[in-house]
N, C-alpha and C. Protein backbone atom coordinates (compact mmCIF):
# COMPACT_ATOMS: atom_id res chain seq x y z
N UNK A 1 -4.38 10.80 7.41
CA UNK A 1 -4.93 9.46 7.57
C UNK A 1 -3.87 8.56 8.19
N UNK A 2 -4.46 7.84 9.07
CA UNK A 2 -3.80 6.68 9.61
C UNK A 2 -4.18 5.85 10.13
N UNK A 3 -3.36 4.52 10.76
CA UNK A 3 -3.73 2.66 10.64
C UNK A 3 -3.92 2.96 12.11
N UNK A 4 -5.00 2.75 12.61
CA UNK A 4 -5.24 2.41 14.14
C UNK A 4 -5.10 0.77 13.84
N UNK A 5 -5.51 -0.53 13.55
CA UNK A 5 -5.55 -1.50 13.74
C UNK A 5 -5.58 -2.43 11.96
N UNK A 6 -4.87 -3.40 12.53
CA UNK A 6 -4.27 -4.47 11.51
C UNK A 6 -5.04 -5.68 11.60
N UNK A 7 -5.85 -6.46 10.89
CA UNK A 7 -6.33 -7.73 11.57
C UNK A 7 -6.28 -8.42 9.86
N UNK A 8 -6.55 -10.08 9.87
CA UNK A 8 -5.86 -10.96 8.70
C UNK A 8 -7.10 -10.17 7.85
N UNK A 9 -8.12 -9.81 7.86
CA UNK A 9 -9.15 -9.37 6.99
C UNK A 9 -9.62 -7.84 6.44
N UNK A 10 -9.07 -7.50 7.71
CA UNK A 10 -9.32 -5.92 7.47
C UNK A 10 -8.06 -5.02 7.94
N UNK A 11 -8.42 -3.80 7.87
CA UNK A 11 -7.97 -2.64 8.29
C UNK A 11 -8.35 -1.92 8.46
N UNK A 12 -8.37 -1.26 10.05
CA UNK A 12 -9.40 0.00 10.52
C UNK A 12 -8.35 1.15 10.58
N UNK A 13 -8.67 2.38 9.70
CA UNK A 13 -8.29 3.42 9.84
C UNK A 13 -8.54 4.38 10.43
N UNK A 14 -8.72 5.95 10.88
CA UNK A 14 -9.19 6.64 12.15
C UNK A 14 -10.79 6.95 11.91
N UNK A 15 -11.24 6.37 10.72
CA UNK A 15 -12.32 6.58 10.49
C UNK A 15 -13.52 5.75 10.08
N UNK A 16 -12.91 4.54 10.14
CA UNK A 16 -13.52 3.35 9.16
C UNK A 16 -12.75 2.09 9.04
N UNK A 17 -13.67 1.33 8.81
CA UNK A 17 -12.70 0.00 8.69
C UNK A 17 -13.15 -0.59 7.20
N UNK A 18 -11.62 -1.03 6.56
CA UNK A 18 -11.91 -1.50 5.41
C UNK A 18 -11.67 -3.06 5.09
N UNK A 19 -12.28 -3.89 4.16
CA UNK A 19 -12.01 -5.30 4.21
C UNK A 19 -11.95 -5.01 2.74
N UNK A 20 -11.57 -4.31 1.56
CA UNK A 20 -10.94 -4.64 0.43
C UNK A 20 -9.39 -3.73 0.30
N UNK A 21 -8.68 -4.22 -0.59
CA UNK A 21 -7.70 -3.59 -0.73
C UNK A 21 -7.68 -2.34 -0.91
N UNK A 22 -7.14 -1.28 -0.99
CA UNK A 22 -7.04 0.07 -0.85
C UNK A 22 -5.59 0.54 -0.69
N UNK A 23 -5.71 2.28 -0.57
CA UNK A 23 -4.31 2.90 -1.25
C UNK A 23 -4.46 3.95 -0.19
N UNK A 24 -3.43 4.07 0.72
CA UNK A 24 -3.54 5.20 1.55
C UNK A 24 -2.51 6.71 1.62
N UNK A 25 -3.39 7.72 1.13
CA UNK A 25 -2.01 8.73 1.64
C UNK A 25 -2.11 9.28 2.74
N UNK A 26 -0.94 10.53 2.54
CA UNK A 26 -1.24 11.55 4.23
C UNK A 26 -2.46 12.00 4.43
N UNK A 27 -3.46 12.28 2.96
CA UNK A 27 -4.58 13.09 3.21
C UNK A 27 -5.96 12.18 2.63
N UNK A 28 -5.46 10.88 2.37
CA UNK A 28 -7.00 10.60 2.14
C UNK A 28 -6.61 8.98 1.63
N UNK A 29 -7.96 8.33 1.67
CA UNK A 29 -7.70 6.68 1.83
C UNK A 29 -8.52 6.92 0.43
N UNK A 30 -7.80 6.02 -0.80
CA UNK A 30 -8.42 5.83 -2.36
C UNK A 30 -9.35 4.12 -2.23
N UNK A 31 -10.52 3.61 -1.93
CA UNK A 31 -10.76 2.55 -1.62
C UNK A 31 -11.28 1.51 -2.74
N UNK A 32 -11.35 0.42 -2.76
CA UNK A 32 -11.42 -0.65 -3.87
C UNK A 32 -10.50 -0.15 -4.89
N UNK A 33 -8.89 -0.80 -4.17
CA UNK A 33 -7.83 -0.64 -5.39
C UNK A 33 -8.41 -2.22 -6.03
N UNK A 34 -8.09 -2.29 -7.08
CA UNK A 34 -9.00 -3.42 -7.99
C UNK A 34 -7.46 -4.54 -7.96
N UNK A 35 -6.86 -5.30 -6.70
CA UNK A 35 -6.06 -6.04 -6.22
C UNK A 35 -5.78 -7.03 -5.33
N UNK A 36 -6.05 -7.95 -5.35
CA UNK A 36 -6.76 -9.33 -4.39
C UNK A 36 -5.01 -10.21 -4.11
N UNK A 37 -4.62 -9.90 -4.25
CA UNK A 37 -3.12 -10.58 -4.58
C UNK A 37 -1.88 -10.24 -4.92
N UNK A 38 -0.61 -9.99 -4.36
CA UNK A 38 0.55 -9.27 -4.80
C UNK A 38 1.02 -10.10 -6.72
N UNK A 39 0.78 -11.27 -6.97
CA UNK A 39 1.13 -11.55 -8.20
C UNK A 39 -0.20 -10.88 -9.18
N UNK A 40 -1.09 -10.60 -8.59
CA UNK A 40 -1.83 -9.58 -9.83
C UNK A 40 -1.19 -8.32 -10.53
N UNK A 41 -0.23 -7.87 -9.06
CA UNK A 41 0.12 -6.44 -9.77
C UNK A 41 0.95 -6.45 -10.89
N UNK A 42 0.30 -5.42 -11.64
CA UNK A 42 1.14 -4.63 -12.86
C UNK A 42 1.58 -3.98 -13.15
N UNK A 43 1.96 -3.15 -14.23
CA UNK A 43 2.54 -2.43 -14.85
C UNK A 43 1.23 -1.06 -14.59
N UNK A 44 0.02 -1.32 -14.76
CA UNK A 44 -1.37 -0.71 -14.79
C UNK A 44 -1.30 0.20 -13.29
N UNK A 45 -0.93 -1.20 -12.25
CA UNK A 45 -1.22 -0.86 -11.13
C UNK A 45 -0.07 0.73 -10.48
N UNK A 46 1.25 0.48 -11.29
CA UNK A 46 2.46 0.83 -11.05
C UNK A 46 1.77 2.53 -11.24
N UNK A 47 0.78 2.97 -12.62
CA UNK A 47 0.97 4.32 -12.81
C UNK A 47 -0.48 4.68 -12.03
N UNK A 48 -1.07 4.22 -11.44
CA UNK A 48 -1.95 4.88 -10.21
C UNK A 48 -1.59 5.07 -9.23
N UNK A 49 -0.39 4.46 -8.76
CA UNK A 49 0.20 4.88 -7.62
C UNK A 49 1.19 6.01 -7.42
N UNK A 50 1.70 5.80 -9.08
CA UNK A 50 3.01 7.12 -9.25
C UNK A 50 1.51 8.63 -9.12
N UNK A 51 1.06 8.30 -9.87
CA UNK A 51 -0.42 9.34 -9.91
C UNK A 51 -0.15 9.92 -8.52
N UNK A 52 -0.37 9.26 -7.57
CA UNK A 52 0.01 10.17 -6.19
C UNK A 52 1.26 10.65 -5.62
N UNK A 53 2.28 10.98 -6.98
CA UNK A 53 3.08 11.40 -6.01
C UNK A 53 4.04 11.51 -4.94
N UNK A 54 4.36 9.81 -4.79
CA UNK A 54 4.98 9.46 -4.04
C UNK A 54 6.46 9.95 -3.69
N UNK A 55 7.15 9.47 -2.84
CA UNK A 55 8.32 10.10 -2.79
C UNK A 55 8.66 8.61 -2.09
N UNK A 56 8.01 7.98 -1.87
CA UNK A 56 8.29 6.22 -1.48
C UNK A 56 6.85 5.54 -1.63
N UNK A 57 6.94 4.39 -2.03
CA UNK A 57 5.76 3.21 -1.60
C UNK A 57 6.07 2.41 -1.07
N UNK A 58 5.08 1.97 -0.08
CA UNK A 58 4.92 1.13 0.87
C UNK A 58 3.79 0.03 0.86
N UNK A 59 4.27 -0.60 0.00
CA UNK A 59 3.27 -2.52 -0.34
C UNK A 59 3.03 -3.46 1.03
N UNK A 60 1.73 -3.63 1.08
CA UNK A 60 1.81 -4.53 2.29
C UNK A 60 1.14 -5.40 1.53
N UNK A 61 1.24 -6.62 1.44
CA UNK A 61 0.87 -8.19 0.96
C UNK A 61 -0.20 -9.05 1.50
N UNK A 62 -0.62 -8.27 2.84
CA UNK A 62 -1.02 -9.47 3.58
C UNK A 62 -0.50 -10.02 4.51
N UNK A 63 -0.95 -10.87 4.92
CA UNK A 63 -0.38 -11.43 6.63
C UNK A 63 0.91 -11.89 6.15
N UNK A 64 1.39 -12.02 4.94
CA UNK A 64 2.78 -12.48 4.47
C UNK A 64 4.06 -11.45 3.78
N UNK A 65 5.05 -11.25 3.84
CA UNK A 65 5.69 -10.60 2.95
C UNK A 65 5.22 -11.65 1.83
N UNK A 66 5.29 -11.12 0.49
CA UNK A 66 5.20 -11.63 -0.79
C UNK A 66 5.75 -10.32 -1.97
N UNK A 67 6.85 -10.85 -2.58
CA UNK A 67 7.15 -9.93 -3.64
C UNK A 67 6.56 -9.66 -4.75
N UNK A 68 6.18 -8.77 -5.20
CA UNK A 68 5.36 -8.73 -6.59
C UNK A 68 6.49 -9.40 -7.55
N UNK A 69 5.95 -9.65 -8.83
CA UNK A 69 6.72 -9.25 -10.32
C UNK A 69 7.42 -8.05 -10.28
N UNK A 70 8.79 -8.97 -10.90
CA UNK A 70 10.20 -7.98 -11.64
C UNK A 70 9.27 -6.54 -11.79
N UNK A 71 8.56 -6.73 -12.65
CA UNK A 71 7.80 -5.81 -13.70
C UNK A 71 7.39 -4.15 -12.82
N UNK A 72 6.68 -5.07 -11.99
CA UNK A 72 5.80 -4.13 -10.84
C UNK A 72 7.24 -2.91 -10.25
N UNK A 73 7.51 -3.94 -9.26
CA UNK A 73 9.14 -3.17 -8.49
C UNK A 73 9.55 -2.26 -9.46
N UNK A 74 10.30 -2.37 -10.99
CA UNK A 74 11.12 -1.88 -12.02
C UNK A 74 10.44 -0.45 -12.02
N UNK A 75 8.90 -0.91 -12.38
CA UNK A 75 8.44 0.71 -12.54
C UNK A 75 8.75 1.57 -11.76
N UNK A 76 8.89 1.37 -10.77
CA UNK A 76 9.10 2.50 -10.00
C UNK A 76 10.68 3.45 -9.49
N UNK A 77 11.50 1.86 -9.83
CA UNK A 77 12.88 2.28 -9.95
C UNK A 77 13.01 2.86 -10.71
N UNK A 78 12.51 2.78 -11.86
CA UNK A 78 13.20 3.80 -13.33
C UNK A 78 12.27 5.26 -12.78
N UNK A 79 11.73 5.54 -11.89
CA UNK A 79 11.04 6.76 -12.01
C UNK A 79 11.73 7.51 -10.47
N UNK A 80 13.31 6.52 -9.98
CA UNK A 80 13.25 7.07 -9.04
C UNK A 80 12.71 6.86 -7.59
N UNK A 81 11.99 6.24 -7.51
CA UNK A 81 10.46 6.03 -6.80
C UNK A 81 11.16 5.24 -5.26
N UNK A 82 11.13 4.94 -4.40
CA UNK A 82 11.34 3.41 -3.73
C UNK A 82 10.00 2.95 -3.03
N UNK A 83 10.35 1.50 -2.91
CA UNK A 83 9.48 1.05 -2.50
C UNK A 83 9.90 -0.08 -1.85
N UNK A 84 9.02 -0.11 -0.72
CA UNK A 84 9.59 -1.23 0.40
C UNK A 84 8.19 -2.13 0.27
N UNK A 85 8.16 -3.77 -0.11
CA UNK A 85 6.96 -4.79 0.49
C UNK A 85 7.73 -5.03 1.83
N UNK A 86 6.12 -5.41 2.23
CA UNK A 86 6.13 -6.41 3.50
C UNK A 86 4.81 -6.59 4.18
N UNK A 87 4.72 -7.08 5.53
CA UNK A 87 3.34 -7.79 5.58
C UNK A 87 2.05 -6.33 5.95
N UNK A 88 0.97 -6.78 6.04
CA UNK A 88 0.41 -5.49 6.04
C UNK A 88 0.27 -4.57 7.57
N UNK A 89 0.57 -5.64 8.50
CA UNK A 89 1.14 -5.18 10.10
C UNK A 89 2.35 -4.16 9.89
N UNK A 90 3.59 -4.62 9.84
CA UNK A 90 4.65 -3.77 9.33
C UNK A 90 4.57 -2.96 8.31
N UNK A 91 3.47 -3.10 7.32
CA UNK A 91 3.34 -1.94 6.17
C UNK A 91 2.74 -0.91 7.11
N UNK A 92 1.88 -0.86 7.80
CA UNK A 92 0.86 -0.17 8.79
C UNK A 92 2.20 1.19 9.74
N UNK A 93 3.11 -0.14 10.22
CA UNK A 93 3.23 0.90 11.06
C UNK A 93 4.68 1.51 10.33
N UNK A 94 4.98 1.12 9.46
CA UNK A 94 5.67 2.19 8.60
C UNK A 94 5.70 3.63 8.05
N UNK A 95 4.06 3.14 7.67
CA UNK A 95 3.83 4.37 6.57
C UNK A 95 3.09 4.97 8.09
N UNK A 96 2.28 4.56 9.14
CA UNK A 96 2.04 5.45 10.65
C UNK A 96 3.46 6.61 10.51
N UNK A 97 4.51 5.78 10.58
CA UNK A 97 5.75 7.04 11.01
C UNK A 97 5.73 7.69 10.51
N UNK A 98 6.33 7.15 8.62
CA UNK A 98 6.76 8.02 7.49
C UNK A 98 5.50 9.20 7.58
N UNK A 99 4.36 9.28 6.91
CA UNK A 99 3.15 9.93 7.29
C UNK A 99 3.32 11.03 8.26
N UNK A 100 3.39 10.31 9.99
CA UNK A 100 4.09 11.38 10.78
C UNK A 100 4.83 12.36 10.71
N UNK A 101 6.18 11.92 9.97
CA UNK A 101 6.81 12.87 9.91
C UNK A 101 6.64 13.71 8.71
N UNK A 102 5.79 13.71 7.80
CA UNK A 102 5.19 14.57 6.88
C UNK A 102 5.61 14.27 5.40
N UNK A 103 6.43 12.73 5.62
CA UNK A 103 6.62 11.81 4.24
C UNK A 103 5.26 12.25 3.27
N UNK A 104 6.02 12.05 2.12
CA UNK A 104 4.93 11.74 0.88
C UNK A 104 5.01 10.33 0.58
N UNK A 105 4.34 9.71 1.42
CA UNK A 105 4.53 8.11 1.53
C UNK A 105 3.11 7.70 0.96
N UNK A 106 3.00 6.69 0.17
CA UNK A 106 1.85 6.32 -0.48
C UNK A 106 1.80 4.98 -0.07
N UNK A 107 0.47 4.37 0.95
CA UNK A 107 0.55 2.64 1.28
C UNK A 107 -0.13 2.19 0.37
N UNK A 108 -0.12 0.96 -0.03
CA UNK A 108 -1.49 0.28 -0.70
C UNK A 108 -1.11 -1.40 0.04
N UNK A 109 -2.43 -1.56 0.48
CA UNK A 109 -2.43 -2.36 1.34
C UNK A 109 -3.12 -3.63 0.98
N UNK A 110 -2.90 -5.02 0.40
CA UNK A 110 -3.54 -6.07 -0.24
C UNK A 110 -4.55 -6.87 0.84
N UNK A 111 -5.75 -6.86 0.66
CA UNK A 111 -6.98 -7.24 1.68
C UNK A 111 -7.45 -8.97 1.01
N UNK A 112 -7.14 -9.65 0.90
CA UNK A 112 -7.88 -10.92 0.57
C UNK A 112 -9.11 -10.94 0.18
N UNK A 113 -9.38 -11.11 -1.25
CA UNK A 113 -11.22 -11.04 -1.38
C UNK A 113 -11.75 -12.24 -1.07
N UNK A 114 -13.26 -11.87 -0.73
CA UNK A 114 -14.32 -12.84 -0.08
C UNK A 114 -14.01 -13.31 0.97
């Protein structure tokens, strides 16, 4: 799976275009991650993402970098994990490479509801 196009509302992938937040790996897009906002995320959000396995995450926010909560980030440090935010343009073509080169890169990408 991968980001053909970035726009403030959506995201079209090679197969579909999505307008809610969602979680992308190398092999498959997880859709309606239940996340409207980088200060929603949790602790909750932290072990569905480890669930896949990551070997990095890649947070995109929205047309903005925005940092989650201490809380959010921590989880993943104590497991090892890294994780890079930033906006969901540059999240896009990050995890495009990592992906490429056969990363176990996990995106989840924050879509603005309504």
């Amino acid at each position: 799976m991968s980001v053909r196009r970035v726009g403030a509302r959506s995201i079209t992938l090679i197969d579909r275009e999505l307008d809610k937040s969602f979680l992308l790996a190398p092999d498959r897009a997880i859709e309606n991650w239940p996340v409207d906002t980088a200060s929603a995320l949790d602790a909750s959000h932290v072990e569905a993402l480890l669930a896949l396995q990551p070997e990095l995450v890649i947070l995109g926010t929205g047309e903005r970098q925005i940092f989650p909560a201490a809380v959010f980030m921590a989880g993943f440090l104590r497991k090892g994990i890294g994780i890079e935010v930033m906006d969901n343009a540059a999240a896009a073509r990050t995890y495009n490479l990592l992906a490429g080169e056969g990363r176990q890169v996990i995106a989840g990408f924050i879509l603005p509801s309504g």
